[in-house]
Each structure stands twice: as C-alpha cells, then as structure tokens.
Protein backbone atom coordinates (compact mmCIF):
# COMPACT_ATOMS: atom_id res chain seq x y z
CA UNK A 1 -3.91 1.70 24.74
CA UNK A 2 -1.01 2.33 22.28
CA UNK A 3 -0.55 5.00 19.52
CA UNK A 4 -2.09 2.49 16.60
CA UNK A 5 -4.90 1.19 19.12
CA UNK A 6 -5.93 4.45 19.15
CA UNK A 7 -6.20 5.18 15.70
CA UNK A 8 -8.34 2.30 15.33
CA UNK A 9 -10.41 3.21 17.69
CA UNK A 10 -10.65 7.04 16.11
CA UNK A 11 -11.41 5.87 12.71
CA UNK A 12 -13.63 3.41 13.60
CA UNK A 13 -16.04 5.48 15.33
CA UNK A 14 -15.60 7.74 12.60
CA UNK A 15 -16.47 5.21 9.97
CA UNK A 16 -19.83 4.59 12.36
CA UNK A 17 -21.21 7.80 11.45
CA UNK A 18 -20.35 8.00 7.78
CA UNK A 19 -23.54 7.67 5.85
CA UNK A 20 -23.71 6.57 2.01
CA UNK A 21 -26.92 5.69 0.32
CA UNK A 22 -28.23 2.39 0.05
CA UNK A 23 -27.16 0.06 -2.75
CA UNK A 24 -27.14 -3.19 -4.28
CA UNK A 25 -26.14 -6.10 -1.97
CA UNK A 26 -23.53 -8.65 -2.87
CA UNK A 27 -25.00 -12.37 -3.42
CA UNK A 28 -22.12 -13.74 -1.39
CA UNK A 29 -19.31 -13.03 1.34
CA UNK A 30 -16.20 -11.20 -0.52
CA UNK A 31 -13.30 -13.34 -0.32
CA UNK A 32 -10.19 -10.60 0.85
CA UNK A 33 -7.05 -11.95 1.63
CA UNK A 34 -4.79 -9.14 2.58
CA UNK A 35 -0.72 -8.65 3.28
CA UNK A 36 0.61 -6.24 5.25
CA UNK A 37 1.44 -2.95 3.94
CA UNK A 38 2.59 -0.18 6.35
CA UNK A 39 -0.51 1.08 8.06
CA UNK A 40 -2.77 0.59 5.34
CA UNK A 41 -3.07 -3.37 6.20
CA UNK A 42 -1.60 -4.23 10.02
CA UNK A 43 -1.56 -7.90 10.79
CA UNK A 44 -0.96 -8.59 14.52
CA UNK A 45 -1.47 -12.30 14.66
CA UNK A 46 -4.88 -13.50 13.95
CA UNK A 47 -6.07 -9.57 14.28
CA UNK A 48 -6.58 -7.53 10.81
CA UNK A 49 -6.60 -3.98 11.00
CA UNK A 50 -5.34 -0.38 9.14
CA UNK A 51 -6.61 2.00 7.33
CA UNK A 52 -8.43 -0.27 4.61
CA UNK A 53 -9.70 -3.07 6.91
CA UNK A 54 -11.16 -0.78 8.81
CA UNK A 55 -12.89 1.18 5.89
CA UNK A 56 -14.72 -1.64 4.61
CA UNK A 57 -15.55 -2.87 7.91
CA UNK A 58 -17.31 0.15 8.31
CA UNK A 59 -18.85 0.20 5.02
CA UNK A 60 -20.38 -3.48 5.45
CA UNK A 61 -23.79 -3.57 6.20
CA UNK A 62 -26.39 -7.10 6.18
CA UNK A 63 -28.01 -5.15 3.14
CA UNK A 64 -24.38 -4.72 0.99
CA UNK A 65 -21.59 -6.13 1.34
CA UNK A 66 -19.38 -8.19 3.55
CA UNK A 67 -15.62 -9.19 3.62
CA UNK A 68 -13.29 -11.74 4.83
CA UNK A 69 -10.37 -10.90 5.05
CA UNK A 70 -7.30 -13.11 5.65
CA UNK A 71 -3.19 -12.61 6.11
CA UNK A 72 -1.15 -14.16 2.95
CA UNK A 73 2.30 -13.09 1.96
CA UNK A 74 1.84 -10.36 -0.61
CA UNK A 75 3.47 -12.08 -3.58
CA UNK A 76 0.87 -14.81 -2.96
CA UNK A 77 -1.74 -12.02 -3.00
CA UNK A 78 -0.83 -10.58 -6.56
CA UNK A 79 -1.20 -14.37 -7.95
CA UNK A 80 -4.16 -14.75 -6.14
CA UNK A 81 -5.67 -12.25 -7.59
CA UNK A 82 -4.22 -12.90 -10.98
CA UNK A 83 -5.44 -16.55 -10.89
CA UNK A 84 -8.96 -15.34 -9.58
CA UNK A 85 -8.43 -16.88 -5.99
CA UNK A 86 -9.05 -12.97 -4.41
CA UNK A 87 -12.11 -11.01 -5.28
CA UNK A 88 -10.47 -7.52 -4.26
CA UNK A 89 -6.81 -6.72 -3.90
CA UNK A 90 -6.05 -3.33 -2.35
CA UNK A 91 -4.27 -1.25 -1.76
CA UNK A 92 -2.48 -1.13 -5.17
CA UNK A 93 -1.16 0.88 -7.62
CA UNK A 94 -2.79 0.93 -11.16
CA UNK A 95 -0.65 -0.91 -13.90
CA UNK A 96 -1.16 -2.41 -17.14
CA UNK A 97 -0.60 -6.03 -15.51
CA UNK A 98 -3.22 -5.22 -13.35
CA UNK A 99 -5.89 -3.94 -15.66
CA UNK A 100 -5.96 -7.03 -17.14
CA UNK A 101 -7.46 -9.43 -14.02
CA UNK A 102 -9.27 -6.12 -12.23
CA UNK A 103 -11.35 -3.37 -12.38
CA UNK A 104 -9.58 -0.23 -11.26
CA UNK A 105 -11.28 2.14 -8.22
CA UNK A 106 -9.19 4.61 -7.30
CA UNK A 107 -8.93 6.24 -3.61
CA UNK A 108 -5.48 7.95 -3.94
CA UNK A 109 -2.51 9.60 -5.24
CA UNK A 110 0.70 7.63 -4.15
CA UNK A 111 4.34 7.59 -5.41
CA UNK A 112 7.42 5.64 -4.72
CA UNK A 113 10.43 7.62 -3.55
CA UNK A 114 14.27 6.74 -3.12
CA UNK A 115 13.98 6.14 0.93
CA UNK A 116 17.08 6.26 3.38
CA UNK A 117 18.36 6.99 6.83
CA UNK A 118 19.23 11.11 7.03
CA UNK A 119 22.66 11.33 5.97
CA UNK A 120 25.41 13.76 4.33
CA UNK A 121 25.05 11.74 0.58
CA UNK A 122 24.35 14.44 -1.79
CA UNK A 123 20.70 14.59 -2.75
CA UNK A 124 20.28 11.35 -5.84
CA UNK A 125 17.52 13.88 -7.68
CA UNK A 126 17.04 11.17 -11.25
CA UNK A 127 16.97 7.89 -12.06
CA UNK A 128 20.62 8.25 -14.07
CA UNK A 129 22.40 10.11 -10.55
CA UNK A 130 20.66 6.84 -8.77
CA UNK A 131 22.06 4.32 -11.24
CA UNK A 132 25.24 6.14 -11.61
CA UNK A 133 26.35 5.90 -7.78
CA UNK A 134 26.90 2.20 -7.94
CA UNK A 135 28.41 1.84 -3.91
CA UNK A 136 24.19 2.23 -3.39
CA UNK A 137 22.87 -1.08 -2.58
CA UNK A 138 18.98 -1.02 -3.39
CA UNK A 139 16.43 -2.95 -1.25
CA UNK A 140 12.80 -3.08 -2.90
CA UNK A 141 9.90 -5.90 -2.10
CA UNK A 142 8.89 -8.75 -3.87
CA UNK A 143 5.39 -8.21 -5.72
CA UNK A 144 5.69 -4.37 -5.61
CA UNK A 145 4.74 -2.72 -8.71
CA UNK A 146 4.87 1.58 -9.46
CA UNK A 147 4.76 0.97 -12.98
CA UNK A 148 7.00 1.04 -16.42
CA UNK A 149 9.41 3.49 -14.23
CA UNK A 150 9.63 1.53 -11.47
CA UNK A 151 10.75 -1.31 -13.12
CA UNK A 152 13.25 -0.17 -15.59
CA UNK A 153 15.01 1.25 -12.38
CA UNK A 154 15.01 -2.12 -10.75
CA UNK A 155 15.75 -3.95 -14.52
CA UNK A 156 19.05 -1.72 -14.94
CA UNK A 157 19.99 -2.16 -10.41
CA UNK A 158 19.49 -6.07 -11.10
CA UNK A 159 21.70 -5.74 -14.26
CA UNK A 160 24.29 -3.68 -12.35
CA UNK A 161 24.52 -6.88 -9.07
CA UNK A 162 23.09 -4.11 -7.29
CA UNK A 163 19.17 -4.86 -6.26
CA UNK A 164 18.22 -6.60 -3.29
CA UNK A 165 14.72 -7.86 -3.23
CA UNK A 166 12.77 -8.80 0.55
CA UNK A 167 9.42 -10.00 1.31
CA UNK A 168 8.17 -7.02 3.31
CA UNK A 169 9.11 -3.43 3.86
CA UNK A 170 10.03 -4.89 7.90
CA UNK A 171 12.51 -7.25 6.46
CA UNK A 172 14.08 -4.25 3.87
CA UNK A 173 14.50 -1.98 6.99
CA UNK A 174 16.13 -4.79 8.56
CA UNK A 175 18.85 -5.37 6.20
CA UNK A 176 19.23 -1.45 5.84
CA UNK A 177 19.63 -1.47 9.56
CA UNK A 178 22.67 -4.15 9.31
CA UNK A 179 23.84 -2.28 6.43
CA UNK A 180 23.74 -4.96 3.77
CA UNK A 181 21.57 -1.77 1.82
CA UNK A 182 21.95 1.41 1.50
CA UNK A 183 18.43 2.47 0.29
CA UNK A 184 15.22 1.08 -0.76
CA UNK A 185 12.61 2.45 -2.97
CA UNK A 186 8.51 2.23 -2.46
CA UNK A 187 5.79 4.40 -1.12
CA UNK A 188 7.17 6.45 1.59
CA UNK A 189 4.35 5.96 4.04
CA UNK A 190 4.50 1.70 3.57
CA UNK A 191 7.79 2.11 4.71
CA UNK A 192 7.18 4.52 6.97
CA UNK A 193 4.28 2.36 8.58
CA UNK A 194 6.11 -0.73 8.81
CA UNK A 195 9.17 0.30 10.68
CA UNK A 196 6.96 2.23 12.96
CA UNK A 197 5.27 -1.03 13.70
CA UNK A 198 7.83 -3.23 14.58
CA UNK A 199 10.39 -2.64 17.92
CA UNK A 200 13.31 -3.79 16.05
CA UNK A 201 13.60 -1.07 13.51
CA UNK A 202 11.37 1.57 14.71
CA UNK A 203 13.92 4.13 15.70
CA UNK A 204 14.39 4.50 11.98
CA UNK A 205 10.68 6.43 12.02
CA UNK A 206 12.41 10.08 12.75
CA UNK A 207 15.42 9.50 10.90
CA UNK A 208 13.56 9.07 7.09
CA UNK A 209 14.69 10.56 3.85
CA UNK A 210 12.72 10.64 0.77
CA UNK A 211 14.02 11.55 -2.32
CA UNK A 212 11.26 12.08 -5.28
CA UNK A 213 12.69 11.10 -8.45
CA UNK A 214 10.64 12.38 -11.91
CA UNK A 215 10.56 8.74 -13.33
CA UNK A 216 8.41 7.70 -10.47
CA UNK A 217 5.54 9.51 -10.86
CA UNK A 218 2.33 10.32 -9.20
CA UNK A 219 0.08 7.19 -9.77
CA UNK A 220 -3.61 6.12 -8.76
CA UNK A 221 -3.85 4.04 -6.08
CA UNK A 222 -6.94 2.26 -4.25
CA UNK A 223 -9.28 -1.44 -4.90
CA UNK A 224 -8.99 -3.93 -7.45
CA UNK A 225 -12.28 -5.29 -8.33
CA UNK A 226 -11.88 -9.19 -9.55
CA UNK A 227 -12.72 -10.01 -13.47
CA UNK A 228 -12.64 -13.64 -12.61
CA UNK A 229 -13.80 -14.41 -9.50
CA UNK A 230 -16.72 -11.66 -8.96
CA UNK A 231 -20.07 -11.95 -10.74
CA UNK A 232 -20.91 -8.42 -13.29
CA UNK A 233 -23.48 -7.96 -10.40
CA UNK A 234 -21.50 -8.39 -7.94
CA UNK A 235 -18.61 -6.44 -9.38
CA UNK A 236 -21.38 -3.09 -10.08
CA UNK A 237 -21.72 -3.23 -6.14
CA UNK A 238 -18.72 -3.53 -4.83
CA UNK A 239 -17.82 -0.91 -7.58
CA UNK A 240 -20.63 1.75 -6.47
CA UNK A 241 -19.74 1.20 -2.74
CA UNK A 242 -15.83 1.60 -3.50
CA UNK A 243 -16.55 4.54 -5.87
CA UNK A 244 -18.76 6.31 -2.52
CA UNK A 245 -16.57 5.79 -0.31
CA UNK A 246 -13.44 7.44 -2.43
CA UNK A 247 -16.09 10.26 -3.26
CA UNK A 248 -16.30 10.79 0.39
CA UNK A 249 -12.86 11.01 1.34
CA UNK A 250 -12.29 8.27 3.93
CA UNK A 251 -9.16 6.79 2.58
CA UNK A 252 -7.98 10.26 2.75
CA UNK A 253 -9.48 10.77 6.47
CA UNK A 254 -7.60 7.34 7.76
CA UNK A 255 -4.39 8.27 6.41
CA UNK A 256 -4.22 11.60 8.14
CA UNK A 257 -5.19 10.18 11.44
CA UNK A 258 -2.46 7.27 10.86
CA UNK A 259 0.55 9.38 9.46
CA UNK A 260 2.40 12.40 10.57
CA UNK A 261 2.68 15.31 7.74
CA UNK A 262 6.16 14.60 6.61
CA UNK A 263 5.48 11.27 5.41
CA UNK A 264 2.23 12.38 3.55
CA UNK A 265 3.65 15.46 1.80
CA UNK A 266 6.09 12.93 0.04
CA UNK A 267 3.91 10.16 -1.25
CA UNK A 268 0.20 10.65 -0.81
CA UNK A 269 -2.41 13.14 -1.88
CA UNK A 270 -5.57 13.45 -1.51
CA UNK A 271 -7.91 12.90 -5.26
C-alpha cells in the first residue's frame, strides 16, 4: 500500500465516524465532473479519489445526497459549469466570474505563490521585481483563476512574450523540468500534489520554493453550488451539507493528512 493509498484509507475511515445532523435529501443524483488538482482531486484511470472525493463520499447518505463524479479536463470543467452542464465545481477559488453561475461555500483559505526549484535567484518579493526580471519564463494552467491579481500578472507576462500556459500542473512541472520555464505560479500545494503524484517529476517534491507575493492574496476557497443546473431545493441541501461539513473542519483534516507542513504554511489555512 503506497503513501496516497494510505491516506485514503486514513481519511476515509475518518469520514465514517463524522456525524452531522440529518437534512434535506436531494431529488436527484448530483452530476460532479471533476479534474485533477494536486491531491485535492487524484484521477488514476477510471479511479476518483483526494481530499474532496473522498469528503463527499463520506458525507453521502440514501437520505441526502449523492454524487457522480467523472474525470474532464479542467478547462472543460469551468465551461461546464458556466453553461450549467456541472451541478458543483470544487475546489475553486471565489471570483467575480464565478459568482455569477454559482453559489459560493467556502472550506478554505488558499493563495497562489511564485513556485520554483531551490535556487541562488534573489528572492522576486512583488509583482513589479517578478515582471521586471524578464529572463523568467512563467508557466501557469489553463482555466486557473486567483482573481483580479492573478490575472493582471499573467495580462502584463503575456504582453511581455513571456507566459506559458499548460493544461495541468503535471505538464507545467514538465516543461520546468526541461527548462523551457523558469517558474510557474498557482496554489503551492496543487503543485505540490501533482508532481508528487507522477514518477516523472516527483523528485521536484523536496526541492520547492514558494515565494508569496502581496498582489496574490489570501482568497476563499471550497464548492460551487450550480445556479442553472440545481433546483432552489436542491441547491438549500447541498448548501446546508457543504456549509456542515466546512463548520466541522474536514477539508482542513484531509489536507493535513495529505500534505507535509511546508507546503501548508505557504498556501492553505485553516477558516
């Protein structure tokens, strides 16, 4: 049984004895397609798993609510959810964008950080020092949104010939690896997760820098609740579940038995 299997295991028998109070049942199967995203969403083939899945697999009951989930690329995901094709879309960050096809839950505090391989490069400690060393090749992924910040970095890097955009955090630590980047910014512990998860790139895992910048702030992160898709009833159950289980601290719970304290102390804390 490997490191991951492991936490699995861990937080699913943990999730087994969490008790909430009974609620409102949804009239129909929740329709969750998920990408992956560090250890929050694994996808192993046909297999599903991380600290979410596993949350509301735990949560589901006959009498609330259950969830299928399903693997999609995760710039199909945001225009699933956009176009009302996805009931839920988690984990995310809270934007304007977002607000306007979702009700917000929040589980988290997350941030994006400048993320590189330890070096000797002086410490980039703003958004003007990151934009002003222009050797810096910047890898970010498609779909990935930390809010007006975030994207008047990557506005002025595309601007500048200097942003690289990927599908997935795996393929941005690839190209980092060959050297085609020098750095990529996101949450540290989705890229963190990723390159842990895959043998091509996971010597990279104890060799991470993160470098907080004040134009990426701390943001809420968590569920997505559909305005389209979902019924108002439906939406009020999956909303008083979601709100229960971030009352609870389980998010919280998974990511300390998936991360190591480095990581964390970067890019997540606790609400």
């Amino acid at each position: 049984m490997n490191m991951l299997t492991k936490c699995h295991v861990v937080l699913f028998l943990s999730l087994s004895h969490v008790w909430l109070p009974a609620q409102a049942a949804c009239s129909r199967v929740i329709n969750a397609p998920v990408a992956p995203l560090g250890l929050s969403v694994i996808i192993n083939g046909d297999a599903i798993t991380g600290i979410y899945p596993e949350i509301l697999r735990g949560l589901s009951s006959r009498e609330s609510c259950q969830f299928q989930f399903s693997a999609v690329p995760r710039a199909r995901l945001e225009l699933m959810f956009e176009n009302g094709q996805a009931d839920i879309l988690f984990p995310a960050i809270r934007t304007a964008k977002r607000d306007e096809h979702g009700i917000f839950v929040p589980m988290i505090y997350t941030r994006a950080t400048v993320i590189s391989l330890q070096s000797a490069r002086p410490t980039i400690r703003s958004q003007q020092e990151l934009l002003e060393q222009k050797n810096l090749k910047v890898a970010v992924v498609r779909g990935f949104d930390y809010g007006e910040g975030y994207q008047a970095i990557l506005s002025e890097l595309n601007k500048q010939g200097r942003l690289i955009v990927e599908a997935d955090a795996v393929s941005v630590a690839r190209i980092m690896k060959a050297g085609a980047a020098d750095v990529s910014i996101m949450a540290p512990y989705i890229f963190a997760g990723a390159v842990q998860g895959d043998a091509r790139v996971e010597y990279m895992a104890d060799k991470l820098r993160f470098e907080p910048l004040p134009e990426l702030g701390w943001g809420d992160s968590g569920i997505y609740l559909s305005r389209k898709s979902l019924t108002q009833d439906d939406r009020n159950a999956l909303q008083e579940l979601m709100e229960r289980a971030a009352r609870s601290g389980l998010v919280w719970k998974g990511f300390l038995r998936y991360y190591k304290p480095d990581v964390l102390k970067e890019g997540n804390r606790p609400r």
